[in-house]
PDB file of N, CA and C in Angstrom:
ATOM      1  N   UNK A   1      41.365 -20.375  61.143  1.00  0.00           N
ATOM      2  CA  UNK A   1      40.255 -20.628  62.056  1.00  0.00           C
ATOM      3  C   UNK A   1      40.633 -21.671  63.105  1.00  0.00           C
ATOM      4  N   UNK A   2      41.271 -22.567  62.410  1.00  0.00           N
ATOM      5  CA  UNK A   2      42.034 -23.865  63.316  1.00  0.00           C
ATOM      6  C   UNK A   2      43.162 -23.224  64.487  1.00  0.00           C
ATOM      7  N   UNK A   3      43.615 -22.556  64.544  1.00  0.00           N
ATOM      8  CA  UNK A   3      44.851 -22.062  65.127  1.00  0.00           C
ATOM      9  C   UNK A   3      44.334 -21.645  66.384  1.00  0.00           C
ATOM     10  N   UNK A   4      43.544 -20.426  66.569  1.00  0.00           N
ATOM     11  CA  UNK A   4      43.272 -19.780  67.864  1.00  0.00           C
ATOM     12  C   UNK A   4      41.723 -19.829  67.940  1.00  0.00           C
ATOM     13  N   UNK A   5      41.514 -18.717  68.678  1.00  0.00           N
ATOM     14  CA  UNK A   5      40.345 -18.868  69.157  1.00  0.00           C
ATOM     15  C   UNK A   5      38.864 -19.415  68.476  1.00  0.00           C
ATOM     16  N   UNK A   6      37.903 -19.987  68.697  1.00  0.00           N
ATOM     17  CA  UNK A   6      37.138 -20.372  67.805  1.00  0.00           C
ATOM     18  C   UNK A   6      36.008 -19.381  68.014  1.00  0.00           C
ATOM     19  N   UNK A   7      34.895 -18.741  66.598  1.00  0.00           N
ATOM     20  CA  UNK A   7      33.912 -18.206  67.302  1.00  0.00           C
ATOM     21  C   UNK A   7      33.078 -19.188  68.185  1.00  0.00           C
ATOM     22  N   UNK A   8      31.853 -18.393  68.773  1.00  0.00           N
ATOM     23  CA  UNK A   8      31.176 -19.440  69.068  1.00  0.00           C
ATOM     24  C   UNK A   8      30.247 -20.008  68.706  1.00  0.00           C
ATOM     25  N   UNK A   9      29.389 -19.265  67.285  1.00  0.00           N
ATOM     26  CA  UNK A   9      28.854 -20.689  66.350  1.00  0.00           C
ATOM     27  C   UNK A   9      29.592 -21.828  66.341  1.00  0.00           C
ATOM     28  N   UNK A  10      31.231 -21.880  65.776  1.00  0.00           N
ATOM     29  CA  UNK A  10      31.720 -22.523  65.823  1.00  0.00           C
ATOM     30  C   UNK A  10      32.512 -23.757  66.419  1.00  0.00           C
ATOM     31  N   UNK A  11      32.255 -22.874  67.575  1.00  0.00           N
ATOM     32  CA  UNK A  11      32.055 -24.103  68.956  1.00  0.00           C
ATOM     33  C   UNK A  11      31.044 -24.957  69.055  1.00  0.00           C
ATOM     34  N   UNK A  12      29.842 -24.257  68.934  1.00  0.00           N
ATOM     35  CA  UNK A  12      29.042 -24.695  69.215  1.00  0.00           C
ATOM     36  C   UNK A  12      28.223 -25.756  68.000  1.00  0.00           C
ATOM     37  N   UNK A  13      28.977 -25.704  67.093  1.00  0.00           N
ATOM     38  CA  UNK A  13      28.328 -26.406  66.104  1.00  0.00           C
ATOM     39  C   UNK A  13      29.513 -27.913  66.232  1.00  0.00           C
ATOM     40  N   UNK A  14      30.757 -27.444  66.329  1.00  0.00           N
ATOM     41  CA  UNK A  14      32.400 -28.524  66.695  1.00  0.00           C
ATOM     42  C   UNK A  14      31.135 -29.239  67.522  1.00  0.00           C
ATOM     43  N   UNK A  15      30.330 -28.635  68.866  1.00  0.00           N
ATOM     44  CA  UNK A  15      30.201 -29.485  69.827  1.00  0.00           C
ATOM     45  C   UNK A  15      29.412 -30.867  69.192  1.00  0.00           C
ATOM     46  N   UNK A  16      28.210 -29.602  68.448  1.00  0.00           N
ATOM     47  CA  UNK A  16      26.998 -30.484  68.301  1.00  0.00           C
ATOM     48  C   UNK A  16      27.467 -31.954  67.193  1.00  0.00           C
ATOM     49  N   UNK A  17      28.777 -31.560  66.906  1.00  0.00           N
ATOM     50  CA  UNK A  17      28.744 -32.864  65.825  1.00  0.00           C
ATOM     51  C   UNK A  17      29.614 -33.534  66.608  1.00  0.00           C
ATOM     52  N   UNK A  18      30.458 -33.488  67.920  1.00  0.00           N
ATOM     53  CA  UNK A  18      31.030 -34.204  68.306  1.00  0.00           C
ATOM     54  C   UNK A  18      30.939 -35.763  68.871  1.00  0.00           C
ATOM     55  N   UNK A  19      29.271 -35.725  68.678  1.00  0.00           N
ATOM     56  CA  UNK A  19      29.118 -36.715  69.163  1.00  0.00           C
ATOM     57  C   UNK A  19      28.752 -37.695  67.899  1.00  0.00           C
ATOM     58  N   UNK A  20      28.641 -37.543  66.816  1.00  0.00           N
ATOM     59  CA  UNK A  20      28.022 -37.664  65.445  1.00  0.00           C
ATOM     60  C   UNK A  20      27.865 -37.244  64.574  1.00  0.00           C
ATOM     61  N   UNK A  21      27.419 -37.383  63.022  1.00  0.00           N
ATOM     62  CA  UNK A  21      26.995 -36.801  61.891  1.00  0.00           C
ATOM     63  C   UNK A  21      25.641 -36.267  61.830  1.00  0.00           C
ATOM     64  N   UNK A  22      25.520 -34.856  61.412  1.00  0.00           N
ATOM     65  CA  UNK A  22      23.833 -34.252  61.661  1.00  0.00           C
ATOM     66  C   UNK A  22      23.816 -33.684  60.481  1.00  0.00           C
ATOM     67  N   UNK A  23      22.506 -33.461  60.256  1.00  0.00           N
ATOM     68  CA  UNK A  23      22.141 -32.386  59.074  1.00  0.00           C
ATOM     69  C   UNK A  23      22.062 -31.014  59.844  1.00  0.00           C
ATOM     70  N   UNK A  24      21.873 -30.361  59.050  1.00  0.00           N
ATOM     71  CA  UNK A  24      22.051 -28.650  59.466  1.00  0.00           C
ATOM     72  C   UNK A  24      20.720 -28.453  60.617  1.00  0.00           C
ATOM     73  N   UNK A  25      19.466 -28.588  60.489  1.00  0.00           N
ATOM     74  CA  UNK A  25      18.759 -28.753  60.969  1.00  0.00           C
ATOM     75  C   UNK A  25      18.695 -29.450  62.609  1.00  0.00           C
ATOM     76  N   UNK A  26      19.452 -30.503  62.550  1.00  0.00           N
ATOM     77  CA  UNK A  26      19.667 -31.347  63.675  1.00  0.00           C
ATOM     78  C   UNK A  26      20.792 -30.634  64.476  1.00  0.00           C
ATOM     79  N   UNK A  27      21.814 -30.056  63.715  1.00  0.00           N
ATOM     80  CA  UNK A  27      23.042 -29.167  64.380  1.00  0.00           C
ATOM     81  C   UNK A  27      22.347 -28.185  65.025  1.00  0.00           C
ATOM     82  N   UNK A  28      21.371 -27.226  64.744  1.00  0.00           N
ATOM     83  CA  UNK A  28      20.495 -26.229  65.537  1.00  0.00           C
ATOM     84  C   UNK A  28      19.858 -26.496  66.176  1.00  0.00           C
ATOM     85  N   UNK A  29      19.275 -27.824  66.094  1.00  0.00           N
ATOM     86  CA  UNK A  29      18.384 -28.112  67.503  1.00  0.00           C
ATOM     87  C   UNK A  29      19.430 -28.818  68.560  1.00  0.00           C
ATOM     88  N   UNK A  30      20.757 -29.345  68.187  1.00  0.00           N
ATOM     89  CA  UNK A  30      22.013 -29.853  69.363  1.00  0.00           C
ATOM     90  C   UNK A  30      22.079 -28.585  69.612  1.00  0.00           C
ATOM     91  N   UNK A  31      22.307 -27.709  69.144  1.00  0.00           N
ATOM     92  CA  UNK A  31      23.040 -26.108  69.774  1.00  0.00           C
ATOM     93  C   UNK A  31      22.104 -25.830  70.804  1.00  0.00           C
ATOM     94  N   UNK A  32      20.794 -26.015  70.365  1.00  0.00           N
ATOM     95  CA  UNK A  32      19.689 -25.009  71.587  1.00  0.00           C
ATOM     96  C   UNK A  32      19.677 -26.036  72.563  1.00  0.00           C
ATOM     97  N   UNK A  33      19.975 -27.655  72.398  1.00  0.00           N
ATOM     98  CA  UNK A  33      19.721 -28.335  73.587  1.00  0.00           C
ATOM     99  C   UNK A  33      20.895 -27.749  74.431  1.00  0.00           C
ATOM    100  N   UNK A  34      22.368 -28.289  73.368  1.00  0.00           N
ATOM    101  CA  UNK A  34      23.590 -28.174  74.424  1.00  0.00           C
ATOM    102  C   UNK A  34      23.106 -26.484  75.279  1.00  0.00           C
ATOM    103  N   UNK A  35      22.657 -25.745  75.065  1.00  0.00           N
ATOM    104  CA  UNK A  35      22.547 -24.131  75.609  1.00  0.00           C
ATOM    105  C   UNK A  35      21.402 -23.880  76.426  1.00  0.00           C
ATOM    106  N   UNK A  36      20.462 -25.630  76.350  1.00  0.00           N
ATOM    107  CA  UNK A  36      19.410 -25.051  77.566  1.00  0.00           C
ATOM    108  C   UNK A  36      18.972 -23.939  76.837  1.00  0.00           C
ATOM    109  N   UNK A  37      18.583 -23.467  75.494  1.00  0.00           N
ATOM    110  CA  UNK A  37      18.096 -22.587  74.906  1.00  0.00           C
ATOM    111  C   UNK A  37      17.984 -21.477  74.887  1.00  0.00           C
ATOM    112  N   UNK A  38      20.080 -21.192  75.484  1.00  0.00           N
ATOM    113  CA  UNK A  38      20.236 -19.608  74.854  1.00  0.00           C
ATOM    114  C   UNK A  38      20.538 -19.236  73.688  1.00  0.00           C
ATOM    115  N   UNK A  39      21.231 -20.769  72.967  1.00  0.00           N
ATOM    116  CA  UNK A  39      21.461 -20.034  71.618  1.00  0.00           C
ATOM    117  C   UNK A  39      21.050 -20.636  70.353  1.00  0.00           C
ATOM    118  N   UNK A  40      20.099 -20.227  70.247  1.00  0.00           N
ATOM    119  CA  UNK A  40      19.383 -20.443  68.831  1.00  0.00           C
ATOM    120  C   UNK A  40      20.203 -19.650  67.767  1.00  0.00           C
ATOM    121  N   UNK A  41      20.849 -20.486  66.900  1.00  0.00           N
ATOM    122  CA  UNK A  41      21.482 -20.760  65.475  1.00  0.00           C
ATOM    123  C   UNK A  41      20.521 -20.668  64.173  1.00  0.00           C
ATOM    124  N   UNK A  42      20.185 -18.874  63.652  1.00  0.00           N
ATOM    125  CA  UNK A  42      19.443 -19.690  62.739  1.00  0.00           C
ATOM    126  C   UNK A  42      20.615 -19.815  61.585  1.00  0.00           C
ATOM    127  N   UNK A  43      19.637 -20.404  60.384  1.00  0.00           N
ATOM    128  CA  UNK A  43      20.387 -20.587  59.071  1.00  0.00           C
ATOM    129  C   UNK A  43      21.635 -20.077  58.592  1.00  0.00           C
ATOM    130  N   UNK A  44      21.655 -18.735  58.306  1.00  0.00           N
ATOM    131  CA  UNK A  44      22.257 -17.680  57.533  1.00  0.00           C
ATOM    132  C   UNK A  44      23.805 -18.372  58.698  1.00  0.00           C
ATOM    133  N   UNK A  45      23.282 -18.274  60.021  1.00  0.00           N
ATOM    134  CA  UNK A  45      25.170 -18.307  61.039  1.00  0.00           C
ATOM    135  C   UNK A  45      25.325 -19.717  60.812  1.00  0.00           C
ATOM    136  N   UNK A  46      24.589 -20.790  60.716  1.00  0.00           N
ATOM    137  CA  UNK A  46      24.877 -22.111  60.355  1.00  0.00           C
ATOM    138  C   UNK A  46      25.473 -22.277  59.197  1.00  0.00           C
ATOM    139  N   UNK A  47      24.540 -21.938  58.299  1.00  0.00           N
ATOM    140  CA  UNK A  47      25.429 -22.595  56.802  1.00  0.00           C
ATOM    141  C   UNK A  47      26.323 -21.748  56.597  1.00  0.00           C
ATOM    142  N   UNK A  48      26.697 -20.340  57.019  1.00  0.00           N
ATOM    143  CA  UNK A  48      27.969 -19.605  56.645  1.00  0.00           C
ATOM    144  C   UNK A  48      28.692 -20.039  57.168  1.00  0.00           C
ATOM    145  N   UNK A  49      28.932 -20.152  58.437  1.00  0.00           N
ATOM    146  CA  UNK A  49      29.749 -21.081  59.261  1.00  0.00           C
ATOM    147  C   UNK A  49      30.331 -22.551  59.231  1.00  0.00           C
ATOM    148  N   UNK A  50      29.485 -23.062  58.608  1.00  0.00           N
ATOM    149  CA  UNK A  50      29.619 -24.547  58.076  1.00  0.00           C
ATOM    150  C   UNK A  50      30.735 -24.553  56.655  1.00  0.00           C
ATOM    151  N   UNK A  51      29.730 -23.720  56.043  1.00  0.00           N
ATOM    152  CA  UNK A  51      30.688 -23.111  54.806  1.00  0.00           C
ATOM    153  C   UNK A  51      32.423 -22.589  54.733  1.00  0.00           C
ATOM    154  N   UNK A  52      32.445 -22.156  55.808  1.00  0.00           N
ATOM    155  CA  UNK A  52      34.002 -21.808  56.142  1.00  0.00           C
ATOM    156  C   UNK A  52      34.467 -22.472  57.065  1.00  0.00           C
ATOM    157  N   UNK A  53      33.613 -23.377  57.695  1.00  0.00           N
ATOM    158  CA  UNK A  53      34.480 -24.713  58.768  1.00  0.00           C
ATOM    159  C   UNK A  53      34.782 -26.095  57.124  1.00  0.00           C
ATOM    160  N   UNK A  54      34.277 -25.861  56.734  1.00  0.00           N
ATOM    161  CA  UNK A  54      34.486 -26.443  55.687  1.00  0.00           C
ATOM    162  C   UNK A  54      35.980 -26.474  54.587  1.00  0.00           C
ATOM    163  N   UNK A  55      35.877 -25.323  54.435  1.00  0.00           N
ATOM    164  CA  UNK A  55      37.178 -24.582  53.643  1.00  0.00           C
ATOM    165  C   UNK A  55      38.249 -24.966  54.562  1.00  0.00           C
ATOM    166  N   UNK A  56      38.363 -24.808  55.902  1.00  0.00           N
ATOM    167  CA  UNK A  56      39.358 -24.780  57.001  1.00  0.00           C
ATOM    168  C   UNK A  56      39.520 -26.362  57.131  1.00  0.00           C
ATOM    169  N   UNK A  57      38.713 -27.414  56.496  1.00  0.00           N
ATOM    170  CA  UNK A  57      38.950 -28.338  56.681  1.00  0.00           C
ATOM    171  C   UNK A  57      38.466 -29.267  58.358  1.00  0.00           C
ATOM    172  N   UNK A  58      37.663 -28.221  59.176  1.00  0.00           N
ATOM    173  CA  UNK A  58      36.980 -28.630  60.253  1.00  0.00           C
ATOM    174  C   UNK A  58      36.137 -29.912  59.855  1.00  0.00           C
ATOM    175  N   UNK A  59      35.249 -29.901  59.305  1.00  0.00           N
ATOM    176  CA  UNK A  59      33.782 -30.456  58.998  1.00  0.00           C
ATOM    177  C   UNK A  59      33.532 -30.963  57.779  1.00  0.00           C
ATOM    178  N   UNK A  60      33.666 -32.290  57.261  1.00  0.00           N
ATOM    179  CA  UNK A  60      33.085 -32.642  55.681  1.00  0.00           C
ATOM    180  C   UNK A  60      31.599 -32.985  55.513  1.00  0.00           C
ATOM    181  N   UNK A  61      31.322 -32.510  54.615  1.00  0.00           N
ATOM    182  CA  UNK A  61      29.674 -33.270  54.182  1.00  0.00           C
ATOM    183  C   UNK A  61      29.850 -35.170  54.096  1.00  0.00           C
ATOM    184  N   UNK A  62      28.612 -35.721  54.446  1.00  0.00           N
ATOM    185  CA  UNK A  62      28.655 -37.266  54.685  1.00  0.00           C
ATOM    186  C   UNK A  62      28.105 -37.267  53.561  1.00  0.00           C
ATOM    187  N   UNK A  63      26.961 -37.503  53.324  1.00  0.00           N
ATOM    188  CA  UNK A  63      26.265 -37.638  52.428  1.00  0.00           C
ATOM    189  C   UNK A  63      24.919 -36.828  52.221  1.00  0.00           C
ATOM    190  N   UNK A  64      23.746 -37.161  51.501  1.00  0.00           N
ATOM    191  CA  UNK A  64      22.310 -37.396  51.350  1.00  0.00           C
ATOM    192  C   UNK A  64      21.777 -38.194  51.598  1.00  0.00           C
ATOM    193  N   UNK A  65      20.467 -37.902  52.280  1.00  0.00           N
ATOM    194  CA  UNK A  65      19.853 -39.134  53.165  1.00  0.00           C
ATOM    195  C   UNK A  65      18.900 -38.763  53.447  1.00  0.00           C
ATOM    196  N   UNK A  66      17.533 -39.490  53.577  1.00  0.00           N
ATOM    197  CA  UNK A  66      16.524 -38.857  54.320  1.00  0.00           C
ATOM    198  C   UNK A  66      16.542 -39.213  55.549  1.00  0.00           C
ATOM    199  N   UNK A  67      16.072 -38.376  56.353  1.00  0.00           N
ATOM    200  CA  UNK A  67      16.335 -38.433  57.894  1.00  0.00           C
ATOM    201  C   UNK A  67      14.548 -38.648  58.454  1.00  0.00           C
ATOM    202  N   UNK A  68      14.373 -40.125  58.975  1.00  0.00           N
ATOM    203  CA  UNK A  68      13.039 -40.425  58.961  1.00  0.00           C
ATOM    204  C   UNK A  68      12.110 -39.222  59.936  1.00  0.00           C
ATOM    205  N   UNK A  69      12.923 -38.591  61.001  1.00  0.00           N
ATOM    206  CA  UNK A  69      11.768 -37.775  61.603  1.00  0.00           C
ATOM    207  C   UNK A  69      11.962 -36.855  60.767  1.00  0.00           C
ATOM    208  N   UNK A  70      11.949 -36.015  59.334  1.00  0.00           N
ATOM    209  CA  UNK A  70      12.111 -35.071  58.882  1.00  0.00           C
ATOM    210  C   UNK A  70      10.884 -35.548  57.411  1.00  0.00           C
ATOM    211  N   UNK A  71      10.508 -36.531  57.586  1.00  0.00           N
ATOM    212  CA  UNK A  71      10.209 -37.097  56.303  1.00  0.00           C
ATOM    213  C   UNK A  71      10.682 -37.698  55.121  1.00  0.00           C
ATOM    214  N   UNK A  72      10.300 -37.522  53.790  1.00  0.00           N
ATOM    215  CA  UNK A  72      11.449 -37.989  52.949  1.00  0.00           C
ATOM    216  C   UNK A  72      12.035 -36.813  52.305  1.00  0.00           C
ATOM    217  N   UNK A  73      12.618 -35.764  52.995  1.00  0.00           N
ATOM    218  CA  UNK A  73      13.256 -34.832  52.554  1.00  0.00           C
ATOM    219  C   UNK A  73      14.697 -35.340  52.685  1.00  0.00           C
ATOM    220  N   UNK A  74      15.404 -35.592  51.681  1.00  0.00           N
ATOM    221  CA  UNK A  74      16.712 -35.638  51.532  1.00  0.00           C
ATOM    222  C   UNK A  74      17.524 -34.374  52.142  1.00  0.00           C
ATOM    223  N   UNK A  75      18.646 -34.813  52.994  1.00  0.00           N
ATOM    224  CA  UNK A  75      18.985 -34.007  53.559  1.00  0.00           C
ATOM    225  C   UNK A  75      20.881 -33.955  53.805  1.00  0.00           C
ATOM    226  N   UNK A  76      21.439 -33.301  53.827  1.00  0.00           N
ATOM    227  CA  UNK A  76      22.791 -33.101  53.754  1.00  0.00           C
ATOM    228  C   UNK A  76      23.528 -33.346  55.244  1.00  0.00           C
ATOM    229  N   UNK A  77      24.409 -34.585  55.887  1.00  0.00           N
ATOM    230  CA  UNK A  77      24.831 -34.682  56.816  1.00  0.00           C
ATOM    231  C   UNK A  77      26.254 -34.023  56.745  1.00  0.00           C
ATOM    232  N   UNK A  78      26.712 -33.389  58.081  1.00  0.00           N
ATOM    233  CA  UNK A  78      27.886 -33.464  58.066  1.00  0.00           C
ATOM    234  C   UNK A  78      28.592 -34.025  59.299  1.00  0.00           C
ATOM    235  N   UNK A  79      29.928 -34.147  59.607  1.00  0.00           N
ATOM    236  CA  UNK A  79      30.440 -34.467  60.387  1.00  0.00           C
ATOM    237  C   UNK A  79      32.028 -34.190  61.009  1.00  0.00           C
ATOM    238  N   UNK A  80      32.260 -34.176  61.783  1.00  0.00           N
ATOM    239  CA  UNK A  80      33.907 -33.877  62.229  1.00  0.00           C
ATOM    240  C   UNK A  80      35.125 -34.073  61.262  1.00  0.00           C
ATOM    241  N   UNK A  81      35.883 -33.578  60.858  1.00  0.00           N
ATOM    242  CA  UNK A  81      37.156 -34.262  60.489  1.00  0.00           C
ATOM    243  C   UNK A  81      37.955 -34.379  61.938  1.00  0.00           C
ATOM    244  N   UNK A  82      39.370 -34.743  61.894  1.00  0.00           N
ATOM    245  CA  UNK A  82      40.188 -34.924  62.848  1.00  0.00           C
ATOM    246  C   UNK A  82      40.951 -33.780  62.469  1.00  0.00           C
ATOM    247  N   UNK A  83      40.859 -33.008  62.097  1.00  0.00           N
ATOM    248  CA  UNK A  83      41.258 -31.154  62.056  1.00  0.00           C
ATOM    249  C   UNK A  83      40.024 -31.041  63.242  1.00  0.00           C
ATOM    250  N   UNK A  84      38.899 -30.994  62.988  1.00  0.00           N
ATOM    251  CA  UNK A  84      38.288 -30.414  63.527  1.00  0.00           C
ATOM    252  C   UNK A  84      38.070 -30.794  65.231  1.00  0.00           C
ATOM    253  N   UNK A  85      37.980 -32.490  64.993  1.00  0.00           N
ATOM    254  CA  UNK A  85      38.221 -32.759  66.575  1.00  0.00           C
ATOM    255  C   UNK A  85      39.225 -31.869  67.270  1.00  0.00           C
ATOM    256  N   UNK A  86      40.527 -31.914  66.776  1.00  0.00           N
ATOM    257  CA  UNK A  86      41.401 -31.033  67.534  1.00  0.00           C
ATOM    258  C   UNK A  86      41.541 -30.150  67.685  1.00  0.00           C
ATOM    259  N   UNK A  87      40.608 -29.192  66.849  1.00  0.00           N
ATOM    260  CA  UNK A  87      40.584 -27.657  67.159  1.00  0.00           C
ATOM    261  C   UNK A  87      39.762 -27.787  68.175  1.00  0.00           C
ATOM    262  N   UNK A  88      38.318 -28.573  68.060  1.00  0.00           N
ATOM    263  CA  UNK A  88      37.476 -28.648  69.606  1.00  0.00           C
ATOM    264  C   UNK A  88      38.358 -28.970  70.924  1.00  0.00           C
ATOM    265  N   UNK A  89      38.988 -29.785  70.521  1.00  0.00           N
ATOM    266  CA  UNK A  89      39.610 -30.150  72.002  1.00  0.00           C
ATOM    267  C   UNK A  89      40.948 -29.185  72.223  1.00  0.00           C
ATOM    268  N   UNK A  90      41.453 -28.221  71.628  1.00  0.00           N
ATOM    269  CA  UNK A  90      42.279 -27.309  72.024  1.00  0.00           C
ATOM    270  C   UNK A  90      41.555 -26.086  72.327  1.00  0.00           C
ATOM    271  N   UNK A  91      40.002 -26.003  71.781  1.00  0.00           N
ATOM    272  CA  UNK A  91      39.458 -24.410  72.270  1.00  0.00           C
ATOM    273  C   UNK A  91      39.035 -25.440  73.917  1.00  0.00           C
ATOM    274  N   UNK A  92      38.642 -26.242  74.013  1.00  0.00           N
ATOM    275  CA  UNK A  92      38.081 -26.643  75.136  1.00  0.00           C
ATOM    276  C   UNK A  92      39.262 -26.605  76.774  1.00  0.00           C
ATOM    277  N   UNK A  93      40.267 -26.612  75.704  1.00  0.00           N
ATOM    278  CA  UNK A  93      41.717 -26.538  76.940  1.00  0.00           C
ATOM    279  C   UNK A  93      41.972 -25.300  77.304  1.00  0.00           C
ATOM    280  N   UNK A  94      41.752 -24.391  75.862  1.00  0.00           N
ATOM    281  CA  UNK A  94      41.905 -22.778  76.184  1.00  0.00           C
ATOM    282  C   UNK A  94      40.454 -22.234  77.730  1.00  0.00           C
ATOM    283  N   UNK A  95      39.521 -22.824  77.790  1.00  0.00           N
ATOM    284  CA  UNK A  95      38.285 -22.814  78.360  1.00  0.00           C
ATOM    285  C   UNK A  95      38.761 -23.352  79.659  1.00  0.00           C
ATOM    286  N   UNK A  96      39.433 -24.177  79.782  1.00  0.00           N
ATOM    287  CA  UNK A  96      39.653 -24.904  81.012  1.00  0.00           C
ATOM    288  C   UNK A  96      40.755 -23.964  81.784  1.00  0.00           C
ATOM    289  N   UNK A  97      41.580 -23.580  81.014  1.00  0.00           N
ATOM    290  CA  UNK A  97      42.903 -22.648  81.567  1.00  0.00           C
ATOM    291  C   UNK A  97      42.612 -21.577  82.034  1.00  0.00           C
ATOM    292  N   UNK A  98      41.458 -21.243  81.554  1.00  0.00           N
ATOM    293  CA  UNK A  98      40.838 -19.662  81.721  1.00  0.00           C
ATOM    294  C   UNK A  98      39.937 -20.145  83.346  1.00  0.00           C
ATOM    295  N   UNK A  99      39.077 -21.074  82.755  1.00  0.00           N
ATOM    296  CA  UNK A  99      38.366 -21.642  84.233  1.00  0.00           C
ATOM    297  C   UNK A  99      38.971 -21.841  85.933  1.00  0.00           C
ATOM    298  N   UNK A 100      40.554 -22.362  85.329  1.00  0.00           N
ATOM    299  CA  UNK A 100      41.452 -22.954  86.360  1.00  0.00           C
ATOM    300  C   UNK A 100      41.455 -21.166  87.179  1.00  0.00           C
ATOM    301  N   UNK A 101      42.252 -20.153  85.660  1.00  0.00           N
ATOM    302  CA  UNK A 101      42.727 -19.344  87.039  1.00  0.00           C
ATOM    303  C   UNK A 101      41.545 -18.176  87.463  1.00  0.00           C
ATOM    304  N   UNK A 102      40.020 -18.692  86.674  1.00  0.00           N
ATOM    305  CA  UNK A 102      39.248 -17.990  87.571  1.00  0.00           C
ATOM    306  C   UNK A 102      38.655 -18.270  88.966  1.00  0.00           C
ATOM    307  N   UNK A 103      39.029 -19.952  89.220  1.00  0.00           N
ATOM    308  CA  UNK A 103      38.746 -20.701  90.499  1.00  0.00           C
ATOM    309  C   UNK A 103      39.796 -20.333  91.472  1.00  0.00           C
ATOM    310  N   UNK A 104      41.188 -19.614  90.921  1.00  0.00           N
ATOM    311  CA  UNK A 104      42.319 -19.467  91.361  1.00  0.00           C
ATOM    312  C   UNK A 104      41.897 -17.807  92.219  1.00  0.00           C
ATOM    313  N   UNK A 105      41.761 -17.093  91.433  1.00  0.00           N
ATOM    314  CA  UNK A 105      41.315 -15.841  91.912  1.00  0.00           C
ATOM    315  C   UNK A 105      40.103 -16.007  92.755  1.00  0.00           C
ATOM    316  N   UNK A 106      38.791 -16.475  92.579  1.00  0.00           N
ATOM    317  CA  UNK A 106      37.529 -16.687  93.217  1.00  0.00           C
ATOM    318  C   UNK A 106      38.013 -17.010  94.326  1.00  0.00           C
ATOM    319  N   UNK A 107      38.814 -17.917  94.672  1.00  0.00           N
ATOM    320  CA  UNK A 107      38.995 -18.746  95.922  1.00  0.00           C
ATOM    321  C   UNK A 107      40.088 -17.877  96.499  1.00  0.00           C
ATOM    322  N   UNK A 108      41.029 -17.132  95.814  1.00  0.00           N
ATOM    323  CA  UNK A 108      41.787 -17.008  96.760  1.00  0.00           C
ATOM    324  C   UNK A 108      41.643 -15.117  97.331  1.00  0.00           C
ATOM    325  N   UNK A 109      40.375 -14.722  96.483  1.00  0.00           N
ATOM    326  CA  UNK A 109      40.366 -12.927  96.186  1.00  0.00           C
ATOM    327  C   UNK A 109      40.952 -12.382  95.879  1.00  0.00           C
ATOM    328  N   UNK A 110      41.967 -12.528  94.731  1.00  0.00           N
ATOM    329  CA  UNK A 110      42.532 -11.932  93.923  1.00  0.00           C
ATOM    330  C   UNK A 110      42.098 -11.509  92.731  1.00  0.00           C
TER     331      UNK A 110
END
C-alpha cells in the first residue's frame, strides 16, 4: 500500500490525520471539510481502510479517551506513523508531477 499509488480513502484519511490524532468520527468530518463536502467517508470505507493502513504500518491507534464534544463516549484515536507521513508526502509528489505536466500541456496546447 506504502509503495505506489494510494487509494483515495486513503489519502484522504493520511490527510485528515496529518495534522493530528482523531478518532474515526473526527477523520470523517476532516475528510468532508478537507473536500468542501464531496467526500463523505462513511464507516464500513473508514474502519476497513484504517484496518489495512494499519497492517501496512501507515496509522497506529493512540489511545481511549473521551472526546469532550462527543460526550463521555470513550473513543479510539489514531494517528500517523512516519511510514505513513512518507507515503503522504510521496503520493502528494506523484500529484504534483502529474499537475506540473498538466500546466505544461494547458499552457503550451499540447
Amino acid at each position: 500500500m506504502a509503495n505506489g499509488p494510494l487509494t483515495p480513502a486513503v489519502l484522504h484519511i493520511l490527510l485528515a490525520l496529518s495534522t493530528g490524532e482523531r478518532h474515526g468520527y473526527g477523520i470523517m468530518k476532516q475528510v468532508e471539510a478537507d473536500s468542501q463536502g464531496t467526500v463523505k467517508m462513511g464507516p464500513g470505507t473508514l474502519y476497513g481502510s484504517l484496518g489495512r493502513m494499519m497492517e501496512a504500518g501507515l496509522v497506529r491507534e493512540t489511545d481511549k479517551r473521551v472526546d469532550p464534544e462527543m460526550g463521555d463516549e470513550r473513543r479510539i484515536y489514531y494517528e500517523l506513523t512516519s511510514a505513513g507521513r512518507a507515503a503522504l508526502e510521496a503520493e502528494l509528489d506523484r500529484y504534483r508531477g502529474v499537475v506540473a505536466v498538466a500546466k505544461k500541456r494547458f499552457a503550451y496546447g499540447q
